[in-house]
N, C-alpha and C. Protein backbone atom coordinates (compact mmCIF):
# COMPACT_ATOMS: atom_id res chain seq x y z
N UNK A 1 76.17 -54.48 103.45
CA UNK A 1 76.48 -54.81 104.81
C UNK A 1 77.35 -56.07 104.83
N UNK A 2 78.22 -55.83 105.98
CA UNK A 2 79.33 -57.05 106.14
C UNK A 2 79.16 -58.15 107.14
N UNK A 3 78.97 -59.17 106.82
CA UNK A 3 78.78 -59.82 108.35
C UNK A 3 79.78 -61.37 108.25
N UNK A 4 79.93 -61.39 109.48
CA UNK A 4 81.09 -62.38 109.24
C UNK A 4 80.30 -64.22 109.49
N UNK A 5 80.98 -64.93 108.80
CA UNK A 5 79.94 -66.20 108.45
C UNK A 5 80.90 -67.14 109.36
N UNK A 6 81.89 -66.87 109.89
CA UNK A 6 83.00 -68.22 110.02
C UNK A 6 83.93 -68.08 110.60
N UNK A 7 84.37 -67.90 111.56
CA UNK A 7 86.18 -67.21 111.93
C UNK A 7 86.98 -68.29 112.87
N UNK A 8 88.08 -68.44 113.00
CA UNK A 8 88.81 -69.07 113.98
C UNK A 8 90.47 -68.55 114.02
N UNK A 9 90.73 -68.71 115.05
CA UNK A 9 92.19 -68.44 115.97
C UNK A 9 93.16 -69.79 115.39
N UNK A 10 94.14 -69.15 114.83
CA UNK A 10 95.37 -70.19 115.05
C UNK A 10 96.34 -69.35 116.01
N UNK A 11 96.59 -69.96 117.20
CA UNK A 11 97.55 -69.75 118.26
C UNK A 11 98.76 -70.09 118.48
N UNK A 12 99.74 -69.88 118.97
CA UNK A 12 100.96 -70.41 119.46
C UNK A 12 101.21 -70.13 120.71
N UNK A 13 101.01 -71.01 121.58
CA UNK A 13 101.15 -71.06 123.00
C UNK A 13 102.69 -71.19 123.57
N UNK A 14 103.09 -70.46 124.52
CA UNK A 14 104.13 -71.23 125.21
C UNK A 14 103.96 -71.57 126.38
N UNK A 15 104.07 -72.92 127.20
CA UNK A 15 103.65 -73.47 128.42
C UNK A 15 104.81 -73.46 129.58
N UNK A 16 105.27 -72.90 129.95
CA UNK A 16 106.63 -72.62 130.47
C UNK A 16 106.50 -73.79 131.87
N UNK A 17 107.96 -73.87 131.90
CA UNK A 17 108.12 -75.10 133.53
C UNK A 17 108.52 -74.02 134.44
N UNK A 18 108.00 -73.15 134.95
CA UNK A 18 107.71 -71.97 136.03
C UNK A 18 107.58 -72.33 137.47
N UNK A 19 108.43 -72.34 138.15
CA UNK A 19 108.09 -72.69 140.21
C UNK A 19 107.30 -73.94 140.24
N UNK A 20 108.34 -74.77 139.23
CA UNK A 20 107.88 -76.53 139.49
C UNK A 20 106.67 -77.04 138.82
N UNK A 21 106.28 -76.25 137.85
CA UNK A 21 104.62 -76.58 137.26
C UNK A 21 104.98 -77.60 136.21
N UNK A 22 103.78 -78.04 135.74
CA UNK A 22 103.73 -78.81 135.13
C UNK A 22 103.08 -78.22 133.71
N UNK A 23 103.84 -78.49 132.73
CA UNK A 23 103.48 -77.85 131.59
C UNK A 23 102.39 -78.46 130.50
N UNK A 24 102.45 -79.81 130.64
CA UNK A 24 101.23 -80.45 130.20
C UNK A 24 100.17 -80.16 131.22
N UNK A 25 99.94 -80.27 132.71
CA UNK A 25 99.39 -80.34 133.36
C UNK A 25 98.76 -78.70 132.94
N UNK A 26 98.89 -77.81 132.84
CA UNK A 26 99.19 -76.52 132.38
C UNK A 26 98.15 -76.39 131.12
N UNK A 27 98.14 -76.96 129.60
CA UNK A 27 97.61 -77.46 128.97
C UNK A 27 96.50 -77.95 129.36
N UNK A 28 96.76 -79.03 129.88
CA UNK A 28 95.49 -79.80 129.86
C UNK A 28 94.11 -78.88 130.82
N UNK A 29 94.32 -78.16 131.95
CA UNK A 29 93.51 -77.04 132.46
C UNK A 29 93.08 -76.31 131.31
N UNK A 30 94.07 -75.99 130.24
CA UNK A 30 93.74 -74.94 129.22
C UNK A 30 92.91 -75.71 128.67
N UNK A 31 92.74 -76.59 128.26
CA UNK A 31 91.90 -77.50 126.98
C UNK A 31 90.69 -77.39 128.00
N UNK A 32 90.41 -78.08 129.29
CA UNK A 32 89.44 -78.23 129.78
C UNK A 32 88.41 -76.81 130.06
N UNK A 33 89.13 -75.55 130.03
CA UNK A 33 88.44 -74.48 130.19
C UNK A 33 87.81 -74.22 128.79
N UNK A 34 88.69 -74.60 128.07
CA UNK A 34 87.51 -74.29 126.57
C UNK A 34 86.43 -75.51 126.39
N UNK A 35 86.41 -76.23 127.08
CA UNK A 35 85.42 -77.57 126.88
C UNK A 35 84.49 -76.83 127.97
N UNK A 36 84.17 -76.38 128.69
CA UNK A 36 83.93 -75.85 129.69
C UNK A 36 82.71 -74.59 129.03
N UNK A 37 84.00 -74.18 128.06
CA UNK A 37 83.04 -72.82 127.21
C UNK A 37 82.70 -73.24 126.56
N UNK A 38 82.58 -74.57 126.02
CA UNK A 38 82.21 -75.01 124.15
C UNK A 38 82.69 -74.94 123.08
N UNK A 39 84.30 -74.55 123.78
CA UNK A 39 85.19 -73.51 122.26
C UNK A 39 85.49 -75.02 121.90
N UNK A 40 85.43 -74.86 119.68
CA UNK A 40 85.90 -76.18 119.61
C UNK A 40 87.38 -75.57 119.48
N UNK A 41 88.11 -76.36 118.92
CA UNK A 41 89.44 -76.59 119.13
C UNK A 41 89.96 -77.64 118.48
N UNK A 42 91.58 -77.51 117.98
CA UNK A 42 92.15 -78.66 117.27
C UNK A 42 93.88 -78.42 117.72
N UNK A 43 94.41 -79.33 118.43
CA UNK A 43 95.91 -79.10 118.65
C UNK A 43 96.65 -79.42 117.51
N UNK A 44 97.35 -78.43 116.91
CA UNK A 44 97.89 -78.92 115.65
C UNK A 44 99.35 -79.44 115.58
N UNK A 45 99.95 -79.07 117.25
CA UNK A 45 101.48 -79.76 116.91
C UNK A 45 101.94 -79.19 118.32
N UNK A 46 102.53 -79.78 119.29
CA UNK A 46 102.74 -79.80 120.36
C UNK A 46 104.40 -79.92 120.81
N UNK A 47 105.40 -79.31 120.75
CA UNK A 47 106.55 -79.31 121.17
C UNK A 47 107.55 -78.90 122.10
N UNK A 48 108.11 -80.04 122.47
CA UNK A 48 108.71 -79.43 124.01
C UNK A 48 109.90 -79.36 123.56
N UNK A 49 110.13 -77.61 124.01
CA UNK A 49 111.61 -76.77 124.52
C UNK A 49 112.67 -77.47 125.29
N UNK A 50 113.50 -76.80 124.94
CA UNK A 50 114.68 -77.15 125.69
C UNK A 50 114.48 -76.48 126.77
N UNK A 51 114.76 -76.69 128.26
CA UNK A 51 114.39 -76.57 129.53
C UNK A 51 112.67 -76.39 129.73
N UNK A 52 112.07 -77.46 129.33
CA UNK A 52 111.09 -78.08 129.39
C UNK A 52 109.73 -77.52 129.01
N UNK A 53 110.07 -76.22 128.29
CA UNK A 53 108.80 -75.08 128.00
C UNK A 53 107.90 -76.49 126.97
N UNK A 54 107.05 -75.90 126.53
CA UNK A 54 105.69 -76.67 125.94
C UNK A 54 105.31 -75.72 124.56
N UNK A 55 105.44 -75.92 123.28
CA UNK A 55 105.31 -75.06 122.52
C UNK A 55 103.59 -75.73 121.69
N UNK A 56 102.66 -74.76 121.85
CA UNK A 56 101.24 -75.88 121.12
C UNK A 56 100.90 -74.81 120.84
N UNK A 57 100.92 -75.37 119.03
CA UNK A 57 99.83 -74.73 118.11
C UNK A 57 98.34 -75.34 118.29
N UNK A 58 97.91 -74.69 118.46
CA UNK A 58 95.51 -74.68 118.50
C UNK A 58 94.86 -73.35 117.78
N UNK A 59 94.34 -74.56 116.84
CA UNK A 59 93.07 -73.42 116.25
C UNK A 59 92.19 -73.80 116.68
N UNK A 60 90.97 -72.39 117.37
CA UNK A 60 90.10 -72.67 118.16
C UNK A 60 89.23 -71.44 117.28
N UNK A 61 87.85 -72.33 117.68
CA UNK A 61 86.69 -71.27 117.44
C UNK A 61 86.82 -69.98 118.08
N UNK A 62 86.32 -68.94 117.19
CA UNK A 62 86.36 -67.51 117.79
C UNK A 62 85.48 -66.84 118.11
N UNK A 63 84.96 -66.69 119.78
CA UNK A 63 84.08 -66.02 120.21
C UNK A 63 82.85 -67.36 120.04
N UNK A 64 81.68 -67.10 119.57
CA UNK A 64 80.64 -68.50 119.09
C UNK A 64 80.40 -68.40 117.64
N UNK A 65 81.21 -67.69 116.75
CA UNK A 65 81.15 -67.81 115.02
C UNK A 65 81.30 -69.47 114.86
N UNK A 66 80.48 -69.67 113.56
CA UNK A 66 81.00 -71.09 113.15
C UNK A 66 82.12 -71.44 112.75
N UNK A 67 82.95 -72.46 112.49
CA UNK A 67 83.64 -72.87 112.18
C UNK A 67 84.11 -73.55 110.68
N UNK A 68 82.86 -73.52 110.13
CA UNK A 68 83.07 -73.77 108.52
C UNK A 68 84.04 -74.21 108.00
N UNK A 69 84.35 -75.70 108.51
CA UNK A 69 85.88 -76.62 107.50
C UNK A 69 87.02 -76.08 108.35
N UNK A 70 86.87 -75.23 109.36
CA UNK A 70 88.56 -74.43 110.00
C UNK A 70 88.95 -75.57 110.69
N UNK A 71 88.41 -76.23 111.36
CA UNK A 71 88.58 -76.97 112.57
C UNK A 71 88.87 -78.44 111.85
N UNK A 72 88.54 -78.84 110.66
CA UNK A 72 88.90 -80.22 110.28
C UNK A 72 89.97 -80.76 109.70
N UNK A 73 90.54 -81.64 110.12
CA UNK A 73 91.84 -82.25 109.52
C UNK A 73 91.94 -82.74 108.58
């Protein structure tokens, strides 16, 4: 039998400047909804586009599996 001990998400987000939004502002809702769920999380590199998009890598816990060393810098 297989069972899984550990898993996590590395993501690549794009935060777009869409009908005046705010693209950190945008982010930062996102971060707070996983604090919200308990997801941990680690922003690994955050870069802004040319015409103001938001490019952020996050590896985040997956589902409630542990995290085993994924999450540490």
């Amino acid at each position: 039998m297989r069972r899984i001990t550990s898993a996590c998400l590395l993501q690549t987000m794009r935060f777009d400047n869409l009908n005046g939004e705010n693209p950190e502002q945008e982010l930062e809702m996102y971060c707070k909804k996983l604090d919200m769920k308990r997801t941990k999380y680690v922003i690994e590199e955050k870069t802004v586009q040319p015409g103001g998009a938001l490019l952020v890598k996050i590896r985040r816990q997956y589902n409630q599996y542990k995290t085993d060393g994924y999450l540490e810098q």
